[in-house]
PDB file of N, CA and C in Angstrom:
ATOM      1  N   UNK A   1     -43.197  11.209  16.244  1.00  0.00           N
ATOM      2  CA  UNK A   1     -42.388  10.009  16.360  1.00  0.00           C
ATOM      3  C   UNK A   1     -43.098   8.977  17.231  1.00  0.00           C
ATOM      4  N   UNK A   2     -43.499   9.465  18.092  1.00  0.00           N
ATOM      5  CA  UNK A   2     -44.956   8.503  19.543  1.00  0.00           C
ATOM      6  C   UNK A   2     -45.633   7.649  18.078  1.00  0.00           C
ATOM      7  N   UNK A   3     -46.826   8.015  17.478  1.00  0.00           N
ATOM      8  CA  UNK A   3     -47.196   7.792  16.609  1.00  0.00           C
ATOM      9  C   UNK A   3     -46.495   6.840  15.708  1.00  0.00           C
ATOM     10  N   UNK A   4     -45.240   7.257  15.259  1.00  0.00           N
ATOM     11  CA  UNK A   4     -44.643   6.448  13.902  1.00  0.00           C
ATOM     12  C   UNK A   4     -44.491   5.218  14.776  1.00  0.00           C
ATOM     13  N   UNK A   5     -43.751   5.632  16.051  1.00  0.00           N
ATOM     14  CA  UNK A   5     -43.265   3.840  16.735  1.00  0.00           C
ATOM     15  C   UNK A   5     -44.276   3.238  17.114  1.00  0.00           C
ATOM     16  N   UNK A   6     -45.578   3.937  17.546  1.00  0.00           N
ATOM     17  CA  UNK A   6     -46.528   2.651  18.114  1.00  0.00           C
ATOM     18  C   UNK A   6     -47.363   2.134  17.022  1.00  0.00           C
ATOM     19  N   UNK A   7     -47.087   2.582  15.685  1.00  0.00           N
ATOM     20  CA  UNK A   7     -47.524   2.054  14.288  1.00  0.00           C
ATOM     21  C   UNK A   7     -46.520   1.124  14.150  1.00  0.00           C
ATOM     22  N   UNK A   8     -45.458   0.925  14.133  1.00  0.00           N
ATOM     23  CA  UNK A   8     -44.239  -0.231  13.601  1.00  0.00           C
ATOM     24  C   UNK A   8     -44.404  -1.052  14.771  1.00  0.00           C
ATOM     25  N   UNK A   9     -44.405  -0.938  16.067  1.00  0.00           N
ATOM     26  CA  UNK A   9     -44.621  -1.608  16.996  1.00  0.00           C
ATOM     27  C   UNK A   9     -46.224  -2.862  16.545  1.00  0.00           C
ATOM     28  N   UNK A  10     -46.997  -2.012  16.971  1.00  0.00           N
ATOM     29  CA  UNK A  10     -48.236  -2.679  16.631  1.00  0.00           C
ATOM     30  C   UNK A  10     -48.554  -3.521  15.220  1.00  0.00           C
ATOM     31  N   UNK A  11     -47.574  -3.303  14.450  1.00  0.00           N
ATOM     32  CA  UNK A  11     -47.826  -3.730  13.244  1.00  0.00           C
ATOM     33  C   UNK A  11     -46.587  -5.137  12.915  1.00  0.00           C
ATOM     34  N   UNK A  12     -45.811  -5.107  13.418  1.00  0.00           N
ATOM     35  CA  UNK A  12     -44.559  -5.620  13.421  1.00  0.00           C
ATOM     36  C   UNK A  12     -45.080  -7.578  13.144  1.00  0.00           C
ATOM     37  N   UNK A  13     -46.078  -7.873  13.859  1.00  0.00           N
ATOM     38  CA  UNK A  13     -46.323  -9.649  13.277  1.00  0.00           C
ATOM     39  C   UNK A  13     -46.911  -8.947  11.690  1.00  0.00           C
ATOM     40  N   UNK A  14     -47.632  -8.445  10.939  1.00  0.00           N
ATOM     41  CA  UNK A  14     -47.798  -8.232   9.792  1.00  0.00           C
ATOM     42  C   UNK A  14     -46.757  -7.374   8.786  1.00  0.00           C
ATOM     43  N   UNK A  15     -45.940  -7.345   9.531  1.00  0.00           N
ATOM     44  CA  UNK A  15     -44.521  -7.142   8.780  1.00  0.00           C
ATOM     45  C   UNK A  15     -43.858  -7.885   8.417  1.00  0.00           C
ATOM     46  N   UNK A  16     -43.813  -9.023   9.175  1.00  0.00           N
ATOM     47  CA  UNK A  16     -43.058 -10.165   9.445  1.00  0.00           C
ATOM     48  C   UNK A  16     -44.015 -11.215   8.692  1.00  0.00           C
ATOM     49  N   UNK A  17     -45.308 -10.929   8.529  1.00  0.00           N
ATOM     50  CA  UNK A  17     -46.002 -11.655   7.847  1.00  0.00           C
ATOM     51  C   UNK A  17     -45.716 -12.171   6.129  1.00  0.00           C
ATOM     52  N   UNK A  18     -45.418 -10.426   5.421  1.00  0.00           N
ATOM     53  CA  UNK A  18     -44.866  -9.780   4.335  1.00  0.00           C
ATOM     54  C   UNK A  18     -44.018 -10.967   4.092  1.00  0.00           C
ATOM     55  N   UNK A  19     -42.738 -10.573   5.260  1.00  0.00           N
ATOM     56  CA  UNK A  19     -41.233 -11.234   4.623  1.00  0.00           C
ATOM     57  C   UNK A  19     -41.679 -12.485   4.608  1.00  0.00           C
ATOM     58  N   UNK A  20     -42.424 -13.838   5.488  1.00  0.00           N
ATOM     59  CA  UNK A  20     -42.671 -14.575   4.816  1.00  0.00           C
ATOM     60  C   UNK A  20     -43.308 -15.206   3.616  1.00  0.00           C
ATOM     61  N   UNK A  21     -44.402 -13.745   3.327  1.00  0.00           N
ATOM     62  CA  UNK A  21     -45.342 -14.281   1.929  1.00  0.00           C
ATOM     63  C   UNK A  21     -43.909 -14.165   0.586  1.00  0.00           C
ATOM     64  N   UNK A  22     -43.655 -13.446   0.991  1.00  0.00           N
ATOM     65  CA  UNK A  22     -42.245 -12.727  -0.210  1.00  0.00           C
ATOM     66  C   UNK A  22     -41.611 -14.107  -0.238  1.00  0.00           C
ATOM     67  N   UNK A  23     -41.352 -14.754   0.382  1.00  0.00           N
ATOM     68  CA  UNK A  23     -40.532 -15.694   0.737  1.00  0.00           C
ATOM     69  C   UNK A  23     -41.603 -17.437  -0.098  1.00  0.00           C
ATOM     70  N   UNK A  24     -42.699 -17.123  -0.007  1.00  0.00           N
ATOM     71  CA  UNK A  24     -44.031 -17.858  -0.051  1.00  0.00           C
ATOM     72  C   UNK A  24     -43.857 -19.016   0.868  1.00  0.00           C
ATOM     73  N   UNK A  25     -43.870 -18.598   2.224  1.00  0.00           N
ATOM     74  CA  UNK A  25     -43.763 -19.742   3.030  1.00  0.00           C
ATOM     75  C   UNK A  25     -44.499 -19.586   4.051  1.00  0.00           C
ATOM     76  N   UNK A  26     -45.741 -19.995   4.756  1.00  0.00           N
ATOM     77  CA  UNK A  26     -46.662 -19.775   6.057  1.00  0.00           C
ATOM     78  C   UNK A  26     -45.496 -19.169   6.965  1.00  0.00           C
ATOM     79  N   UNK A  27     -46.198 -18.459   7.555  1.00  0.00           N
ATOM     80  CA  UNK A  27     -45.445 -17.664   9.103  1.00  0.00           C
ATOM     81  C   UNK A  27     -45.244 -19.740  10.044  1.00  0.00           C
ATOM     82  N   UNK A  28     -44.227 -19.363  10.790  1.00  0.00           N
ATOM     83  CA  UNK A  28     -43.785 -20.272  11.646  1.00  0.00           C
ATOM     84  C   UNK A  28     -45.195 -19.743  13.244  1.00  0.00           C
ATOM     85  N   UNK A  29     -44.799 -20.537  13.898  1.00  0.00           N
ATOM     86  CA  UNK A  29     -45.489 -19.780  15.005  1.00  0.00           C
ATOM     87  C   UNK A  29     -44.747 -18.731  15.930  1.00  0.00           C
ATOM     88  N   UNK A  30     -45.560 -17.707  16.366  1.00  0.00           N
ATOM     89  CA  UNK A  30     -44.883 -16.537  17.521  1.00  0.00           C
ATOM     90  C   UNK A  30     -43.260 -17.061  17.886  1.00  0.00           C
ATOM     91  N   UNK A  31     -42.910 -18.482  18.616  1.00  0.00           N
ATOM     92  CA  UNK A  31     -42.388 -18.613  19.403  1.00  0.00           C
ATOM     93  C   UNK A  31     -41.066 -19.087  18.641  1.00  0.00           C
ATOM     94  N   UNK A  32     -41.426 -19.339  16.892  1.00  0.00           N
ATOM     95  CA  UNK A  32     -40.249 -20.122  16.356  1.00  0.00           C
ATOM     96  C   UNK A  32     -40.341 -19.196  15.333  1.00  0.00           C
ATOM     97  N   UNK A  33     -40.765 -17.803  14.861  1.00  0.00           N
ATOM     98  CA  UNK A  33     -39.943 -17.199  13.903  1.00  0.00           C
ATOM     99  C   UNK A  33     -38.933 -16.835  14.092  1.00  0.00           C
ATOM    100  N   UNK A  34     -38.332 -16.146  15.418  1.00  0.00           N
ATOM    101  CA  UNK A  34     -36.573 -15.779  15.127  1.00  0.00           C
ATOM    102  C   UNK A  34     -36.020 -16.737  14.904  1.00  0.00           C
ATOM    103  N   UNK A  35     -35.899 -18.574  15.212  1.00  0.00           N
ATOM    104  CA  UNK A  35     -35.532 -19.479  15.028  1.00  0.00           C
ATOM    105  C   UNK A  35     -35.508 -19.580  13.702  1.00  0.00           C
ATOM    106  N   UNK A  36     -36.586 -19.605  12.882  1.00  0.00           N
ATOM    107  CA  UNK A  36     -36.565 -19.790  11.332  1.00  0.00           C
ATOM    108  C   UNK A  36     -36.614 -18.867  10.813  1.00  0.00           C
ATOM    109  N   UNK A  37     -36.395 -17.772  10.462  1.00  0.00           N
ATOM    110  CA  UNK A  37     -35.831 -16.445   9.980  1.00  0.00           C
ATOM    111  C   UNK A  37     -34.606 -16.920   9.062  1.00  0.00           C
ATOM    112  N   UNK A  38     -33.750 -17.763   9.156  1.00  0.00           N
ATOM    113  CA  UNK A  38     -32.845 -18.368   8.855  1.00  0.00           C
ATOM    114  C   UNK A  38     -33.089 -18.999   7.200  1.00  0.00           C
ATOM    115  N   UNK A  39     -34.470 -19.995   7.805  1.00  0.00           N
ATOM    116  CA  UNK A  39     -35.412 -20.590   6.529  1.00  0.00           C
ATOM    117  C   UNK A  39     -35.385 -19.651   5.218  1.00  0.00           C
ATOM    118  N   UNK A  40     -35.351 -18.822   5.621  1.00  0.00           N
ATOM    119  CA  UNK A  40     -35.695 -17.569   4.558  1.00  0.00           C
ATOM    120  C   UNK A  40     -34.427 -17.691   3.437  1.00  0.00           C
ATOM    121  N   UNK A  41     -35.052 -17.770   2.383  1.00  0.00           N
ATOM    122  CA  UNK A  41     -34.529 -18.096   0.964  1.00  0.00           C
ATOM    123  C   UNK A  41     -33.778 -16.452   0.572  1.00  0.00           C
ATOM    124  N   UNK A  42     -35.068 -15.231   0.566  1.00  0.00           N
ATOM    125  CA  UNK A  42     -34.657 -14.451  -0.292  1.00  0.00           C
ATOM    126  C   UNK A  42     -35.128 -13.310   1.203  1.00  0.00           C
ATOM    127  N   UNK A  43     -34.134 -12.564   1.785  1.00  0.00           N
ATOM    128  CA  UNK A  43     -34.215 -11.439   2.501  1.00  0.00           C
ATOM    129  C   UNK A  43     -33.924  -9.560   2.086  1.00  0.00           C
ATOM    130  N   UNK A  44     -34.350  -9.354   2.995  1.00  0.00           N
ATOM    131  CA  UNK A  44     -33.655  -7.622   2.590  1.00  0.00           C
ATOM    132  C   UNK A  44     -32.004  -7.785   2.986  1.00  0.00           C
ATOM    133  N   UNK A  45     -31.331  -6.943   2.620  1.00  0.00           N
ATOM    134  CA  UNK A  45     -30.203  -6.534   2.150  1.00  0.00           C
ATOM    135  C   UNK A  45     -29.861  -6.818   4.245  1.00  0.00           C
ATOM    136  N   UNK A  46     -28.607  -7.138   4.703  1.00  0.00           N
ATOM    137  CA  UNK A  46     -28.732  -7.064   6.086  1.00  0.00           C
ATOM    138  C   UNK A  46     -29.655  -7.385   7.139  1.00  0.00           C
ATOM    139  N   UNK A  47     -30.530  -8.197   6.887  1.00  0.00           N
ATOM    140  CA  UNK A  47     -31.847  -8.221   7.550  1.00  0.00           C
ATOM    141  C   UNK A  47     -31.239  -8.283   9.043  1.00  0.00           C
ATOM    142  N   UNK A  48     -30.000  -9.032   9.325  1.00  0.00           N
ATOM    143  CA  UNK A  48     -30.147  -9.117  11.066  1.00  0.00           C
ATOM    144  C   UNK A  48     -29.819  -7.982  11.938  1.00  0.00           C
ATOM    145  N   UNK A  49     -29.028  -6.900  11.026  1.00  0.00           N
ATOM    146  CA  UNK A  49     -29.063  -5.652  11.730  1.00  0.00           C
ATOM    147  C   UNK A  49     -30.727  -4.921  11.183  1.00  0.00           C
ATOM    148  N   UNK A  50     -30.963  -5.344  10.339  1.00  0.00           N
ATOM    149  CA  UNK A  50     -32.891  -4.540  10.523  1.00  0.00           C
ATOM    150  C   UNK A  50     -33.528  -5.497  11.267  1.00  0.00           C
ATOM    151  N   UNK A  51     -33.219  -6.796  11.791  1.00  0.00           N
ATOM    152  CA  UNK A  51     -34.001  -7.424  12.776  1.00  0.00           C
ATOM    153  C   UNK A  51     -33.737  -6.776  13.887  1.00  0.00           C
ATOM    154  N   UNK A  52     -32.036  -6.391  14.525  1.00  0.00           N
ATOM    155  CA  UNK A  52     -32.321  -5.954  15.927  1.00  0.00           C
ATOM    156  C   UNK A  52     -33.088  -4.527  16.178  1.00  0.00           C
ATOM    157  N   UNK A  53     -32.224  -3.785  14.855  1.00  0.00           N
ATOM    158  CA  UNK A  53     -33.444  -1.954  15.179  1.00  0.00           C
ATOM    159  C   UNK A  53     -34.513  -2.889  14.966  1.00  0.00           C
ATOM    160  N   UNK A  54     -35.642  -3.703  14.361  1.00  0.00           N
ATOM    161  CA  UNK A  54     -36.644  -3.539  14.188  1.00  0.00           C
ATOM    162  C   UNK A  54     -37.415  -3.494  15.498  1.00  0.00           C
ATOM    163  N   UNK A  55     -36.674  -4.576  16.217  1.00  0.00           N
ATOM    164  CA  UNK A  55     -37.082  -4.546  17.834  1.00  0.00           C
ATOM    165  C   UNK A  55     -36.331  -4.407  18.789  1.00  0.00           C
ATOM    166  N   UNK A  56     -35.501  -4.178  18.981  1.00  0.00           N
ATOM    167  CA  UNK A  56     -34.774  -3.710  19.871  1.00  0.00           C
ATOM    168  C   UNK A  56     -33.863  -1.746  19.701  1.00  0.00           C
ATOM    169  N   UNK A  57     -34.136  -1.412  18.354  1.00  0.00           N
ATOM    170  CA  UNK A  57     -33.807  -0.260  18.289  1.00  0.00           C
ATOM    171  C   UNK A  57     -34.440   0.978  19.599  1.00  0.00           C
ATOM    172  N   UNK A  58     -34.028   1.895  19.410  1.00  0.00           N
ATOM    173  CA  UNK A  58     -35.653   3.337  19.517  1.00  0.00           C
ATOM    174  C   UNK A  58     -35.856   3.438  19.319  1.00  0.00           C
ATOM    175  N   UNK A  59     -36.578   4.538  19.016  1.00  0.00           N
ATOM    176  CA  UNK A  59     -37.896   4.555  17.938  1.00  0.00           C
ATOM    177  C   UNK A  59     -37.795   5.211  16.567  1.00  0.00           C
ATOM    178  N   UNK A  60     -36.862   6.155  16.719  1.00  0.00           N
ATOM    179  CA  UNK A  60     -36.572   6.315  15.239  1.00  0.00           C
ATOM    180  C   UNK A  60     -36.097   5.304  14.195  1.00  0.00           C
ATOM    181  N   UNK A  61     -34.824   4.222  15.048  1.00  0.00           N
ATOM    182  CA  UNK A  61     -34.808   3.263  14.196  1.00  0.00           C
ATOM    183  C   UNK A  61     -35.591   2.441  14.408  1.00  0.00           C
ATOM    184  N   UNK A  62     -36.817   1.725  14.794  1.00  0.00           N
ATOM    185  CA  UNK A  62     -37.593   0.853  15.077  1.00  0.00           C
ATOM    186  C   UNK A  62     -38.714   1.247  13.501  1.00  0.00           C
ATOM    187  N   UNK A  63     -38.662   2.871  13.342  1.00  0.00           N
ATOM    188  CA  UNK A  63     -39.921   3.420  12.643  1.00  0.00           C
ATOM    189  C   UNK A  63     -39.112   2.724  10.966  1.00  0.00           C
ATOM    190  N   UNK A  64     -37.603   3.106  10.976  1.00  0.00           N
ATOM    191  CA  UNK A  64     -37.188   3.281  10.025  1.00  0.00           C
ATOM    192  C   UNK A  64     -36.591   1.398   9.257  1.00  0.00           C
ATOM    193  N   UNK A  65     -36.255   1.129  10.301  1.00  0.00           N
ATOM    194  CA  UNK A  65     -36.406  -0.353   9.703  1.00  0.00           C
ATOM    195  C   UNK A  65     -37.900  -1.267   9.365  1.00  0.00           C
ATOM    196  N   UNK A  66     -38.679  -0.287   9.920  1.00  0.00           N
ATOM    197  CA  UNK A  66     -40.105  -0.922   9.426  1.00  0.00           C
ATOM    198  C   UNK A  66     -40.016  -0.886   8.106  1.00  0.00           C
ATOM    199  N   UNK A  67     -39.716   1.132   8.283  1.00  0.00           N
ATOM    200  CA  UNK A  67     -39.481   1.124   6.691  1.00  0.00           C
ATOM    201  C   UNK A  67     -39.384   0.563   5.280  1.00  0.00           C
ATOM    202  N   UNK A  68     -37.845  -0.029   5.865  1.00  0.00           N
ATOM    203  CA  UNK A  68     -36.940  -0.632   5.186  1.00  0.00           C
ATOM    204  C   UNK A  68     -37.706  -2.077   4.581  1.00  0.00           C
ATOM    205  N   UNK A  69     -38.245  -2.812   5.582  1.00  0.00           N
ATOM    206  CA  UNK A  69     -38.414  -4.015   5.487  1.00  0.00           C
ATOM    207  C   UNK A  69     -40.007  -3.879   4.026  1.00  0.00           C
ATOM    208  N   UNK A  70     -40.588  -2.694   4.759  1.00  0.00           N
ATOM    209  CA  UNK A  70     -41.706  -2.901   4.240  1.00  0.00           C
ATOM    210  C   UNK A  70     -41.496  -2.665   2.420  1.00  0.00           C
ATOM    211  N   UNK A  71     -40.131  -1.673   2.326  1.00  0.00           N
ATOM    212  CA  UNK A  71     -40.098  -1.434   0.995  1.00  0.00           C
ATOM    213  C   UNK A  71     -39.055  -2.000  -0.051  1.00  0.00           C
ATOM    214  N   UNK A  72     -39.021  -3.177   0.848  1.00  0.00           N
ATOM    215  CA  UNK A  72     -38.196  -4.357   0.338  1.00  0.00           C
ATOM    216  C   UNK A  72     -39.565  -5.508   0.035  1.00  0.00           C
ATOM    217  N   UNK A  73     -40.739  -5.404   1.032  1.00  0.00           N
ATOM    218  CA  UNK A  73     -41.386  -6.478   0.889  1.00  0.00           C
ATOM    219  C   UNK A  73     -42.582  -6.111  -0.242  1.00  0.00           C
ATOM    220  N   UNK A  74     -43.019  -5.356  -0.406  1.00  0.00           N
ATOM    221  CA  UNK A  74     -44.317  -4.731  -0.653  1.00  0.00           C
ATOM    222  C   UNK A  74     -44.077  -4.747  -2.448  1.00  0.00           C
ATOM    223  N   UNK A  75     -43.008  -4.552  -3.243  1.00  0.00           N
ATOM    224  CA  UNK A  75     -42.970  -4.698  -4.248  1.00  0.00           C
ATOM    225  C   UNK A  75     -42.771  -6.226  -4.767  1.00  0.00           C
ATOM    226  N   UNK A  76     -42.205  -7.115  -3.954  1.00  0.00           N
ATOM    227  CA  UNK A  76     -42.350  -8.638  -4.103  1.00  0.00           C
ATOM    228  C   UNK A  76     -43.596  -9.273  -4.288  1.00  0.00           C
ATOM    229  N   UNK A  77     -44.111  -8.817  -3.070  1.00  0.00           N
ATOM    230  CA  UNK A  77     -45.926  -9.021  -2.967  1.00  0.00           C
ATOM    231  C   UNK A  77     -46.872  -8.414  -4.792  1.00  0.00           C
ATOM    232  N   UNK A  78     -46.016  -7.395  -4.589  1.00  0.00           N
ATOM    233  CA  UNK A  78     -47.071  -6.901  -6.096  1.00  0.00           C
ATOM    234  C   UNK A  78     -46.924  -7.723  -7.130  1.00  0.00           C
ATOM    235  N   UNK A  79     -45.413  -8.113  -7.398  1.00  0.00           N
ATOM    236  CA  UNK A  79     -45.187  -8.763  -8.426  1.00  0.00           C
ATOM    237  C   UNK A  79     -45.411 -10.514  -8.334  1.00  0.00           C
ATOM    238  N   UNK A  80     -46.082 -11.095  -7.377  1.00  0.00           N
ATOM    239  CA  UNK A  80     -46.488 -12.258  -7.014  1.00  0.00           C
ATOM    240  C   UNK A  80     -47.637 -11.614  -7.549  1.00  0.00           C
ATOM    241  N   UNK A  81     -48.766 -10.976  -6.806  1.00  0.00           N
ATOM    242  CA  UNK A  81     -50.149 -10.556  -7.306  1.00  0.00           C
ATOM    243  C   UNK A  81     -50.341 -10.903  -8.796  1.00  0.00           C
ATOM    244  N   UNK A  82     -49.728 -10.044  -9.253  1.00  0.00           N
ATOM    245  CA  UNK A  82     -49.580  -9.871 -10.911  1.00  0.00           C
ATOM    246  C   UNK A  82     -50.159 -11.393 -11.721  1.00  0.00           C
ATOM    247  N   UNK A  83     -51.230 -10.541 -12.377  1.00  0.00           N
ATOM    248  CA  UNK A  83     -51.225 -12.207 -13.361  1.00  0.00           C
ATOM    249  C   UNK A  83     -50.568 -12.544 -14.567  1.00  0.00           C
ATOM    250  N   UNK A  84     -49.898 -13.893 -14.548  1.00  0.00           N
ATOM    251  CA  UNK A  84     -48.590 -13.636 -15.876  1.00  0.00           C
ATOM    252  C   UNK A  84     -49.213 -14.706 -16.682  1.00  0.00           C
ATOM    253  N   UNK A  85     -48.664 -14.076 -17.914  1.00  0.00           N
ATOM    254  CA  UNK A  85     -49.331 -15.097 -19.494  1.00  0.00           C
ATOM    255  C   UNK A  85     -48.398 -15.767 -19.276  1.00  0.00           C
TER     256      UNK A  85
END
């Protein structure tokens, strides 16, 4: 669990990176994404209770809303990738 949280920890601005590409909108800066979090068109299901576990949880939920976020974001991203006729 040491491990899983200091991976979601350490990783957490490129998480947050995700939900804005998903979103297709540049990251805001450090100091004004919780401010514009709001901006956000298309989110995960509840995002402001996976915003507080994401950082303010313990570590099991800190690991598990990474989770969440990431497997909400990561199939958006693919299907942007994708080249369409």
């Amino acid at each position: 669990m040491l491990q899983a949280a200091y991976v979601a920890s350490t990783t957490s601005w490129q998480v947050l990176e995700g939900l804005w590409a998903a979103n297709g909108r540049p990251m805001p800066s450090n100091g004004a994404v919780r401010a514009h979090v709001r901006d956000l068109s298309t989110t995960p299901p509840l995002l402001e209770e996976l915003w507080h576990r994401f950082f303010a949880g313990d570590a099991p939920d800190r690991v598990q809303a990474a989770i969440e976020i990431i497997d909400w974001v990561v199939p958006i991203l693919e299907e942007q990738a994708r080249p369409h006729a």
